[in-house]
Protein backbone atom coordinates (compact mmCIF):
# COMPACT_ATOMS: atom_id res chain seq x y z
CA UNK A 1 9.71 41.67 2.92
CA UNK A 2 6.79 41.90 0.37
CA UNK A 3 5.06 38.34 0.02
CA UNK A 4 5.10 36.65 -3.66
CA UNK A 5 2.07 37.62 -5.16
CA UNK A 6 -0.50 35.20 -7.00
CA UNK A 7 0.28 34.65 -10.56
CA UNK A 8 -1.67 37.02 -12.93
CA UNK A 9 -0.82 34.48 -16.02
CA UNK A 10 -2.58 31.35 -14.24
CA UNK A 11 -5.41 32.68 -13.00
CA UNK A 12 -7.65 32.11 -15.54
CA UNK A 13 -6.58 28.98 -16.13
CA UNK A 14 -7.18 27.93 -12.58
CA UNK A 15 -10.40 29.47 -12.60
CA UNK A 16 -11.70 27.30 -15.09
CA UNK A 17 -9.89 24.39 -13.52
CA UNK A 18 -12.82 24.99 -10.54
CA UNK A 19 -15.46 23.87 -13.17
CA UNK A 20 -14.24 21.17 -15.17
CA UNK A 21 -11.88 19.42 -12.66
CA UNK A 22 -12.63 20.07 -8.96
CA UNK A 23 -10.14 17.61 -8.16
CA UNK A 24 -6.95 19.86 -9.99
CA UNK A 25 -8.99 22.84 -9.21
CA UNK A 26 -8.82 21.76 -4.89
CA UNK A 27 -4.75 20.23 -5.30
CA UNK A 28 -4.39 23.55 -6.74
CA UNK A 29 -5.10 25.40 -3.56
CA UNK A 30 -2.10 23.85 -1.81
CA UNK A 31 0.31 24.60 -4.51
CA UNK A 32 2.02 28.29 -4.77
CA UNK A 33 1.63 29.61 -8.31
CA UNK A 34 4.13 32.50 -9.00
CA UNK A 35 4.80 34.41 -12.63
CA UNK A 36 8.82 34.28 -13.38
CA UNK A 37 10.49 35.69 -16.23
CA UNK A 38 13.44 33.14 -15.22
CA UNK A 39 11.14 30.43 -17.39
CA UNK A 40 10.32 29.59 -20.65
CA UNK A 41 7.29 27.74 -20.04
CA UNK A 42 6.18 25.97 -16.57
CA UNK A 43 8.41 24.99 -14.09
CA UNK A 44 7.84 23.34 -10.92
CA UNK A 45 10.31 22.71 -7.68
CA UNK A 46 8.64 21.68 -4.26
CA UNK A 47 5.31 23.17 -3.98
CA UNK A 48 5.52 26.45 -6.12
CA UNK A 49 4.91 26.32 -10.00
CA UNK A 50 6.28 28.86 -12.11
CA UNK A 51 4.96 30.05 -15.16
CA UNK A 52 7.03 32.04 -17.55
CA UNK A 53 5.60 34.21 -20.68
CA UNK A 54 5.37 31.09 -22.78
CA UNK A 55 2.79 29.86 -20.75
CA UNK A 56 0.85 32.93 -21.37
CA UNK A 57 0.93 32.95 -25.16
CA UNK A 58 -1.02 29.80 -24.99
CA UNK A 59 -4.78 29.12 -25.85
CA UNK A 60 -6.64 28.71 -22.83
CA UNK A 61 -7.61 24.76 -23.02
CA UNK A 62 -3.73 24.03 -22.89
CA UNK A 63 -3.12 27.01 -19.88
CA UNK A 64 -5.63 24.55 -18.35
CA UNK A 65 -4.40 21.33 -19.09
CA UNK A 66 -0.85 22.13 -18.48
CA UNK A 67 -1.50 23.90 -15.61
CA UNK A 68 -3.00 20.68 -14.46
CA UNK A 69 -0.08 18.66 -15.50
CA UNK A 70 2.12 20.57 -13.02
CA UNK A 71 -0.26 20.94 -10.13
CA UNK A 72 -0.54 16.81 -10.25
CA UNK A 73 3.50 17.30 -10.38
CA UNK A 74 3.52 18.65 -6.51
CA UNK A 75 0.25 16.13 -5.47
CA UNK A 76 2.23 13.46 -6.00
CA UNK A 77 5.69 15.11 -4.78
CA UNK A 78 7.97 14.14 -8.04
CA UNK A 79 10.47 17.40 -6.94
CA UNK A 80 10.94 16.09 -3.68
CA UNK A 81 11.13 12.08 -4.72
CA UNK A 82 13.56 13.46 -7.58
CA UNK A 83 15.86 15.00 -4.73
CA UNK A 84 15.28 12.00 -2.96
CA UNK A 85 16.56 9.76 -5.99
CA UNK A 86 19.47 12.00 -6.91
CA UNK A 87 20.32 11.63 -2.96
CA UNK A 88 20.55 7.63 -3.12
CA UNK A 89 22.25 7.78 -6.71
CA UNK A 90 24.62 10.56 -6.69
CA UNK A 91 26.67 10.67 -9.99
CA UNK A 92 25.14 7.81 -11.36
CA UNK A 93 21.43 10.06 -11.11
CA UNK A 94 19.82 10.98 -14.38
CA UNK A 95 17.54 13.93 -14.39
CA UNK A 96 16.35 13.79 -17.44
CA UNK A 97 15.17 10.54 -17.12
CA UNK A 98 13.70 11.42 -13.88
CA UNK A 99 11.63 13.47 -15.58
CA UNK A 100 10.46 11.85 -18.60
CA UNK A 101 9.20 8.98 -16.42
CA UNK A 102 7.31 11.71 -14.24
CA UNK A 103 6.27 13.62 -17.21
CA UNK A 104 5.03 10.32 -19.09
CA UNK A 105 2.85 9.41 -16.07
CA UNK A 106 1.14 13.26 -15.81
CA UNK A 107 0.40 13.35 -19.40
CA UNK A 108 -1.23 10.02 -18.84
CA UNK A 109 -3.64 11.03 -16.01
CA UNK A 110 -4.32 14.50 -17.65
CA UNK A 111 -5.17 13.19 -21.36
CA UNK A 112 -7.57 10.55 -19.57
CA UNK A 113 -9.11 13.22 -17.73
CA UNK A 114 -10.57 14.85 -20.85
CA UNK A 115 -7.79 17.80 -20.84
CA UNK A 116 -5.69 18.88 -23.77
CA UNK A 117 -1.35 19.44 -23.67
CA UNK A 118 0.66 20.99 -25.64
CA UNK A 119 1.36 18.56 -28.81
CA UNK A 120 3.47 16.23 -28.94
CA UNK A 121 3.08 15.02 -25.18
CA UNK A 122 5.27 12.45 -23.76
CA UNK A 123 3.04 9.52 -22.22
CA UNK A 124 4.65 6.24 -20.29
CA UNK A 125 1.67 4.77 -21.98
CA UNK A 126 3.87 5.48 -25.56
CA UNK A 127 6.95 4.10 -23.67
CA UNK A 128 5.49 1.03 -22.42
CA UNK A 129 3.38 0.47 -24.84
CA UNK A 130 0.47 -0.35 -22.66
CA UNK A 131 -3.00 1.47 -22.10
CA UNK A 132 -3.11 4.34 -20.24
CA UNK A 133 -5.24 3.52 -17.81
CA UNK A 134 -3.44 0.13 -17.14
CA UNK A 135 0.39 2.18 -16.64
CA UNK A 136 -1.50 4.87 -14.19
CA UNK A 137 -2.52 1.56 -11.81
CA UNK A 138 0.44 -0.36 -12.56
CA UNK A 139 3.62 2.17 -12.52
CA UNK A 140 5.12 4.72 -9.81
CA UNK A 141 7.51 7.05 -10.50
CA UNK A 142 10.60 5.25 -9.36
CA UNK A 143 9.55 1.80 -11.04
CA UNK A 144 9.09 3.21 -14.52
CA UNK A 145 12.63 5.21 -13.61
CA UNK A 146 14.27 1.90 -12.93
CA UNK A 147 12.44 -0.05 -15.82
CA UNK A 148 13.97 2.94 -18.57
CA UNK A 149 17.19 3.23 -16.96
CA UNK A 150 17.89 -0.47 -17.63
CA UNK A 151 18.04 -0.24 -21.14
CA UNK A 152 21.47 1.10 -21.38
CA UNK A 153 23.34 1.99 -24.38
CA UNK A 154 22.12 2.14 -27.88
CA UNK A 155 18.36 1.56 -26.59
CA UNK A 156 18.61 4.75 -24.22
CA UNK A 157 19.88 7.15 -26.48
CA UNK A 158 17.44 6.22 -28.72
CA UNK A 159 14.50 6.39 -25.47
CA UNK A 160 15.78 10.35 -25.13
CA UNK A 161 15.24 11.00 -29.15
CA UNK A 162 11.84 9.41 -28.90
CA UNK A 163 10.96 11.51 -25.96
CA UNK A 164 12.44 14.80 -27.62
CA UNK A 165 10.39 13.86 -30.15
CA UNK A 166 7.06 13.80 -28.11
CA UNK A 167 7.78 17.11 -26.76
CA UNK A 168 9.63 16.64 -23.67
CA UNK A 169 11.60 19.37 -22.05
CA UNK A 170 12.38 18.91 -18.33
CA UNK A 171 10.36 21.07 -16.11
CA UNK A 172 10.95 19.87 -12.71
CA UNK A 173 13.75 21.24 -10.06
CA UNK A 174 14.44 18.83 -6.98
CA UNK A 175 13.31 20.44 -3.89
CA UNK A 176 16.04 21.23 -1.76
CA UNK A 177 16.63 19.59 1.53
CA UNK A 178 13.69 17.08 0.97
CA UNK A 179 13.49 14.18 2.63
CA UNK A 180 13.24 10.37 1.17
CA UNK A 181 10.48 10.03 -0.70
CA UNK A 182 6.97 9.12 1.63
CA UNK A 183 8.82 10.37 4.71
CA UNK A 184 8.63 14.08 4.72
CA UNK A 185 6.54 16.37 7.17
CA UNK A 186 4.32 17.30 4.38
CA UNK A 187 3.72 13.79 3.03
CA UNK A 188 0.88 12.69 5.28
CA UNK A 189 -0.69 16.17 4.04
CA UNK A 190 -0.96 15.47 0.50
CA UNK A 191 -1.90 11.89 1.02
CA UNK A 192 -4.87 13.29 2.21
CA UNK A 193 -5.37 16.17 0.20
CA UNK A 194 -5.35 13.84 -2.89
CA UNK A 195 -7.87 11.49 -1.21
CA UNK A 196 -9.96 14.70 -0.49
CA UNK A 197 -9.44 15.93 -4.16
CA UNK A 198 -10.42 12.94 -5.74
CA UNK A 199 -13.37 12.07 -3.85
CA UNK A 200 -14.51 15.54 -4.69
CA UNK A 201 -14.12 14.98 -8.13
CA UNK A 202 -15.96 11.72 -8.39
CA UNK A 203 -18.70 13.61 -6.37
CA UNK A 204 -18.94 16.32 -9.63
CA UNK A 205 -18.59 13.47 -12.10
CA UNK A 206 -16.15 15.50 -13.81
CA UNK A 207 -12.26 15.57 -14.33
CA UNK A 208 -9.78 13.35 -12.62
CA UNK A 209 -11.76 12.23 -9.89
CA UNK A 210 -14.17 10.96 -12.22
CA UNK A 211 -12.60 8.62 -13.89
CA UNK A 212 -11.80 6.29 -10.94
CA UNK A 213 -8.52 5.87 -11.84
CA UNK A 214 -6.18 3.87 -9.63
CA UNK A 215 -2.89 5.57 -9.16
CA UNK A 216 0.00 3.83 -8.43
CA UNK A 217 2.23 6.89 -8.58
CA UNK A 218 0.36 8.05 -5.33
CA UNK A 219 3.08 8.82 -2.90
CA UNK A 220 3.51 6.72 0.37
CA UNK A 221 6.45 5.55 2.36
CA UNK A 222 9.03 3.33 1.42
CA UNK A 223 12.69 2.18 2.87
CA UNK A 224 14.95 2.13 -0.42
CA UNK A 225 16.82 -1.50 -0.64
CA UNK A 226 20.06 0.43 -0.38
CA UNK A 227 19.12 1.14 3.36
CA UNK A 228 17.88 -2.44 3.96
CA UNK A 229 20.56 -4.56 2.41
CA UNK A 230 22.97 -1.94 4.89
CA UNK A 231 20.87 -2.99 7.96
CA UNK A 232 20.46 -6.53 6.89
CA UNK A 233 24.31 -6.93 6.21
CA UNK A 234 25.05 -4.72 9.69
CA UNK A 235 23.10 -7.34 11.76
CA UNK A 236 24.91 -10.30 10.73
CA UNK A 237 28.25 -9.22 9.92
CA UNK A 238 29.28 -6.66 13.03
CA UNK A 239 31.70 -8.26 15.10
CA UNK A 240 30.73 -8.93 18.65
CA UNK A 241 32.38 -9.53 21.62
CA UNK A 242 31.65 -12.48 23.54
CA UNK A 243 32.27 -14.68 26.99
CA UNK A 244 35.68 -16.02 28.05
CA UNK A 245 34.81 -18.31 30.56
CA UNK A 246 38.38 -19.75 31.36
CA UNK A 247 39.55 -16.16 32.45
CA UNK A 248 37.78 -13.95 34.95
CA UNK A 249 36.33 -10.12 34.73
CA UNK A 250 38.53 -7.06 36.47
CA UNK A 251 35.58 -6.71 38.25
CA UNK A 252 35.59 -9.91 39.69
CA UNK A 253 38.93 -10.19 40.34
CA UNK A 254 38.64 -6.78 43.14
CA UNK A 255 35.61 -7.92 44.76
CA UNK A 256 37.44 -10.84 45.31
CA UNK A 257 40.31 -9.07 46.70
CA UNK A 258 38.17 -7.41 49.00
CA UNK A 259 36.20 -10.65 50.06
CA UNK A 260 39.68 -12.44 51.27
CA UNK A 261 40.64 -9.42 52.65
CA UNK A 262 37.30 -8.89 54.41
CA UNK A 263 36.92 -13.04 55.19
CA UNK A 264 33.74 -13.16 53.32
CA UNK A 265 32.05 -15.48 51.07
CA UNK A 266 33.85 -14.29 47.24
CA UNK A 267 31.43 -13.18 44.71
CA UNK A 268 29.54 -15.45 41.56
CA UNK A 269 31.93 -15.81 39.41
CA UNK A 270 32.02 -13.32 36.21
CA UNK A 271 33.89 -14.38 33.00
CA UNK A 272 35.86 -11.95 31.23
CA UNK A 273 34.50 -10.61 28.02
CA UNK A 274 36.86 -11.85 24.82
CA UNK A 275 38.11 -10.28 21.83
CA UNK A 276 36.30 -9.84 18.99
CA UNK A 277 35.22 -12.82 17.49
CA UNK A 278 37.26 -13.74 14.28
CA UNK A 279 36.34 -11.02 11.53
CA UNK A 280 33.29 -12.15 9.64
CA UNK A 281 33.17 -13.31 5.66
CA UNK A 282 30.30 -12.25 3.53
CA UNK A 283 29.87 -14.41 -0.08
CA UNK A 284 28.55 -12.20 -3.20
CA UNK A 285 27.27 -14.74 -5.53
CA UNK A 286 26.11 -12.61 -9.11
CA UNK A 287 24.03 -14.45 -11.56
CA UNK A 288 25.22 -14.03 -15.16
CA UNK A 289 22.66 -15.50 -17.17
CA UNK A 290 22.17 -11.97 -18.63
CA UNK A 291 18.86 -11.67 -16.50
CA UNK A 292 20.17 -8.28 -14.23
CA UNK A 293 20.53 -5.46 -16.52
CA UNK A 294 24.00 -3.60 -16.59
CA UNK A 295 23.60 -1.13 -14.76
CA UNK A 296 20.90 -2.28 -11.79
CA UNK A 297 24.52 -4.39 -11.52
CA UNK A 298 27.04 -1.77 -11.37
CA UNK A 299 24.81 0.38 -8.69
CA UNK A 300 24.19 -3.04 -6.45
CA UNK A 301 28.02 -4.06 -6.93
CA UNK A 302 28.62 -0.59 -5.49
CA UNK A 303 26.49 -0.99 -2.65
CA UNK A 304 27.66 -4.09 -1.21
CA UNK A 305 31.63 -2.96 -2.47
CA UNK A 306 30.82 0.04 0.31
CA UNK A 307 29.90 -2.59 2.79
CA UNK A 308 32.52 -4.23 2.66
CA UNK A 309 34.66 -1.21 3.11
CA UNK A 310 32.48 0.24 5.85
CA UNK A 311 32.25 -3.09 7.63
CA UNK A 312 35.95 -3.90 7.02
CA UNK A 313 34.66 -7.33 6.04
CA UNK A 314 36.44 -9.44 3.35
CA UNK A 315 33.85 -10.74 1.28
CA UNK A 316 34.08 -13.31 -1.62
CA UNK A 317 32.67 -12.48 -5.01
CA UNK A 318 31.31 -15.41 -6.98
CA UNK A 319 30.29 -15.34 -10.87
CA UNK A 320 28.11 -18.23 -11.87
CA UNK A 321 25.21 -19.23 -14.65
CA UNK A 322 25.25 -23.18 -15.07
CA UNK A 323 28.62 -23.23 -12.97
CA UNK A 324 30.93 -21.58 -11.22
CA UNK A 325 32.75 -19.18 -14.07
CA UNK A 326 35.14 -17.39 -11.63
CA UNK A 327 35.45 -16.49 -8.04
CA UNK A 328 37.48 -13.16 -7.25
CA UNK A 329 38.41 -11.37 -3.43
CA UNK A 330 36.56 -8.33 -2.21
CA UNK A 331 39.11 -6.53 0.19
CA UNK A 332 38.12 -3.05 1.90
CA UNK A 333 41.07 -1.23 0.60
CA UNK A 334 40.89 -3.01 -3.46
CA UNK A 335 36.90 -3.72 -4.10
CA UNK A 336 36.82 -1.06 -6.50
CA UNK A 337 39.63 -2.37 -8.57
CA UNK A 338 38.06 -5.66 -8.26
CA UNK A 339 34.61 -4.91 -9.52
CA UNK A 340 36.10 -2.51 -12.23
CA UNK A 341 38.33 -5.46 -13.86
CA UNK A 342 35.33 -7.72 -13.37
CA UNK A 343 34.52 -9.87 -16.92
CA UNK A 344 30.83 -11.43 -16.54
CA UNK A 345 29.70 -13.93 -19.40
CA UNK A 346 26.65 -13.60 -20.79
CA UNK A 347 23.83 -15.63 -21.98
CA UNK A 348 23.08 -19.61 -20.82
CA UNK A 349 20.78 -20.60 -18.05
CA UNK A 350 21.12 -20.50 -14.31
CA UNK A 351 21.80 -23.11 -11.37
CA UNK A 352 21.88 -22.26 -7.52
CA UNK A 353 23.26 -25.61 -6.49
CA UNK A 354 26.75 -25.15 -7.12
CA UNK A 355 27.23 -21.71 -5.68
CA UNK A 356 25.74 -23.70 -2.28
CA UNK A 357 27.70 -26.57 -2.38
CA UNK A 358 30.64 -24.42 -3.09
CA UNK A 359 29.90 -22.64 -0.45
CA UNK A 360 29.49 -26.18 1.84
CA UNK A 361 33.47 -26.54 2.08
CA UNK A 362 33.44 -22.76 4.01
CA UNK A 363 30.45 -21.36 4.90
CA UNK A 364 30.32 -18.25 5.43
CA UNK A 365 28.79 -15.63 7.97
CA UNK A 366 26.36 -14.38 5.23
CA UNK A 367 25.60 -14.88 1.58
CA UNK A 368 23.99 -12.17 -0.75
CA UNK A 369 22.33 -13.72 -4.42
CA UNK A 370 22.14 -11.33 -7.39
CA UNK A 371 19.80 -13.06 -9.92
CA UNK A 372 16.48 -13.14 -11.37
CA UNK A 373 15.44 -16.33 -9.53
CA UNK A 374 15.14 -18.37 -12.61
CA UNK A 375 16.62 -21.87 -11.68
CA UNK A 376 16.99 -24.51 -9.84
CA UNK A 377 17.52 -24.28 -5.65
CA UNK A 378 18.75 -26.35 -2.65
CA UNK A 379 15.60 -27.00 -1.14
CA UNK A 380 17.24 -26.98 3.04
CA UNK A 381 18.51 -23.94 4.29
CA UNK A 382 22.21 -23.39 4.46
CA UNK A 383 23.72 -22.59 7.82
CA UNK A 384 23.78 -18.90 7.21
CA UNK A 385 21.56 -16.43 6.37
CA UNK A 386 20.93 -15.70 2.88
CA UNK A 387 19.68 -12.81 1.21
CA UNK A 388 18.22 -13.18 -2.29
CA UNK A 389 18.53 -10.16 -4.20
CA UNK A 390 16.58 -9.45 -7.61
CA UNK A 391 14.54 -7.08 -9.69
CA UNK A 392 10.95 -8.53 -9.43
CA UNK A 393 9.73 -10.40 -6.14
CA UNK A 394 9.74 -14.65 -6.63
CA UNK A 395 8.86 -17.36 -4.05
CA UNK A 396 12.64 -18.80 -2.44
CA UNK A 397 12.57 -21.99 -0.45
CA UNK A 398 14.20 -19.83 2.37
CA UNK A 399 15.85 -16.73 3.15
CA UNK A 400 14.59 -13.63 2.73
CA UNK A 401 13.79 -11.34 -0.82
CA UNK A 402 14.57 -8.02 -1.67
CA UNK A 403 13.36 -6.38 -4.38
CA UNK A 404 15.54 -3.93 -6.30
CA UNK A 405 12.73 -2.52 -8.68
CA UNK A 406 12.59 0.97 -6.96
């Protein structure tokens, strides 16, 4: 089978790429640039980058600048993270919004670069209103994701208009069969193919490398919280079986046998191993001061709802602000129901102290905390573990954080 050939409708433009921005000009060598008719414009998905007979009907300083805009697009991996996201949010994913916070960071590192896009250009600078060089040190992919999907509602729909508005038309594909973002067999390669790129570019004092830009979108391993709060909650809440020292082991009870049998000395003695210890409780406790957006809430509600199914663990789900508002039962068989009919009040401050002391009269095996942090704590440890969960890291007199911003 005849091998792709080189697109004829980039060349030039990565030609020129060579003299005014070694460091697009050398990420550009590990990227596959094919011509497709299948386009409109630019597309990318994994490493290739297709460019369709839009692309070619442009003046050269925007084939250059746009051609830069996707080559930066496989450097940093966004088709394979995007797979990666879609994989840990199934129905809930949104693509587009994927994209504009991709396309938002791009535009950002290729305007401050000196190059020129096709007008209007989407920037997360816009979005956040923030200076560019600030968001590029500041924001990865998955963050600014997380930060837009938050605003739910009215304030979303109007986030797509805006961004329709700037020119943004999705141009990314996920990568099929990637793996999570960071962790793939090509990821150590273009952590070091950027670093090569860039110092090459600060070397020619021109282009990307030559701003000395820190980028925070660089990829680079992570463990998403949905695979940490299913470890954490694993480890404390599998049921183990343990000693029974009143009765003895099968084992012990032959060699016995044999020892009277034989007229020797009968063995050590071995306990029998008991039943499983009585099933274990987990406590939910969901701040609703109003501080966890919507849905960041419905996706973590979902998480620990499939714990409790997978674990077959009852757990007990506790709404509080100031007080306890309402306490409800997590089964494995009705959690869905449970969450769905859920009512959370809004607005008011928040207090730990009666969700702990509460939680005093029964403790239970493990306790998970949805909030922001915001208020007053027990200062002494409970006797179980606790697991604070919120969107932004905070100091906790014990226990252990984790952070739900990507």
């Amino acid at each position: 089978m005849a091998k792709p050939r080189h697109s004829a409708r980039a060349t030039a433009a990565l030609q020129a790429l060579a003299e005014c921005d070694p460091a697009l000009a050398a990420l550009g060598l590990w990227c596959q640039h094919r011509d497709s008719d299948a386009v409109d414009m630019v597309q990318t998905q994994g490493t290739q980058i297709s460019y369709g007979p839009g692309f070619a009907a442009l003046p050269r300083h925007l084939q250059i600048g746009l051609a830069g805009h996707h080559i930066l697009h496989v450097a940093l991996q966004h088709s394979a993270r995007m797979a990666a996201m879609q994989a840990r949010q199934g129905v809930g994913f949104d693509a587009d919004l994927w994209q504009i916070a991709c396309d938002g960071l791009v535009n950002d590192a290729i305007l401050a670069a000196g190059h020129a896009l096709p007008r209007p250009a989407l920037t997360a600078s816009q979005l956040l209103r923030t200076a560019p060089g600030a968001v590029l040190a500041a924001w990865d992919a998955e963050r600014l994701y997380h930060k837009l999907h938050a605003r739910g509602g009215a304030a979303l729909a109007q986030l797509r208009a805006q961004a329709q508005m700037q020119g943004f038309r999705p141009d990314l594909a996920p990568e099929e069969g990637a793996h999570p973002a960071g962790t793939g067999p090509d990821a150590g390669d273009w952590r070091g193919h950027l670093a090569r790129a860039l110092a090459a570019g600060r070397a020619a004092g021109v282009g990307l490398g030559a701003l000395g830009l820190r980028l925070a979108d660089l990829p680079r391993p992570f463990v998403p919280w949905e695979q940490v709060l299913r470890r954490w909650l694993a480890q404390r809440l599998v049921p183990c079986p343990g000693a029974s020292p009143l009765r003895p082991a099968r084992r012990w009870l032959a060699l016995a046998g044999q020892a009277v049998a034989s007229g020797t000395a009968p063995p050590p003695w071995q306990p029998a191993t008991s039943s499983l210890r009585p099933q274990p409780r987990l406590a939910i406790a969901l701040d609703a001061s109003g501080s966890v957006s919507a849905p960041l809430l419905r996706r973590f509600l979902a998480e620990a709802g499939g714990a409790v199914r997978r674990l077959n663990t009852p757990a007990t789900l506790i709404v509080f602000d100031t007080e306890i508002r309402s306490t409800a039962a997590l089964g494995p068989a009705d959690w869905r129901k449970t969450i769905a009919q859920l009512v959370l009040p809004e607005g008011g401050g928040t207090n730990f102290r009666p969700v702990f002391a509460q939680l005093s009269q029964q403790p239970p095996d493990a306790l998970i905390v949805l909030s922001d942090l915001d208020g007053p704590m027990p200062q002494q440890p409970p006797p179980y573990p606790v697991l604070w969960a919120c969107p932004v890291a905070q100091p906790v007199p014990f226990g252990r954080v984790l952070v739900l911003a990507r």
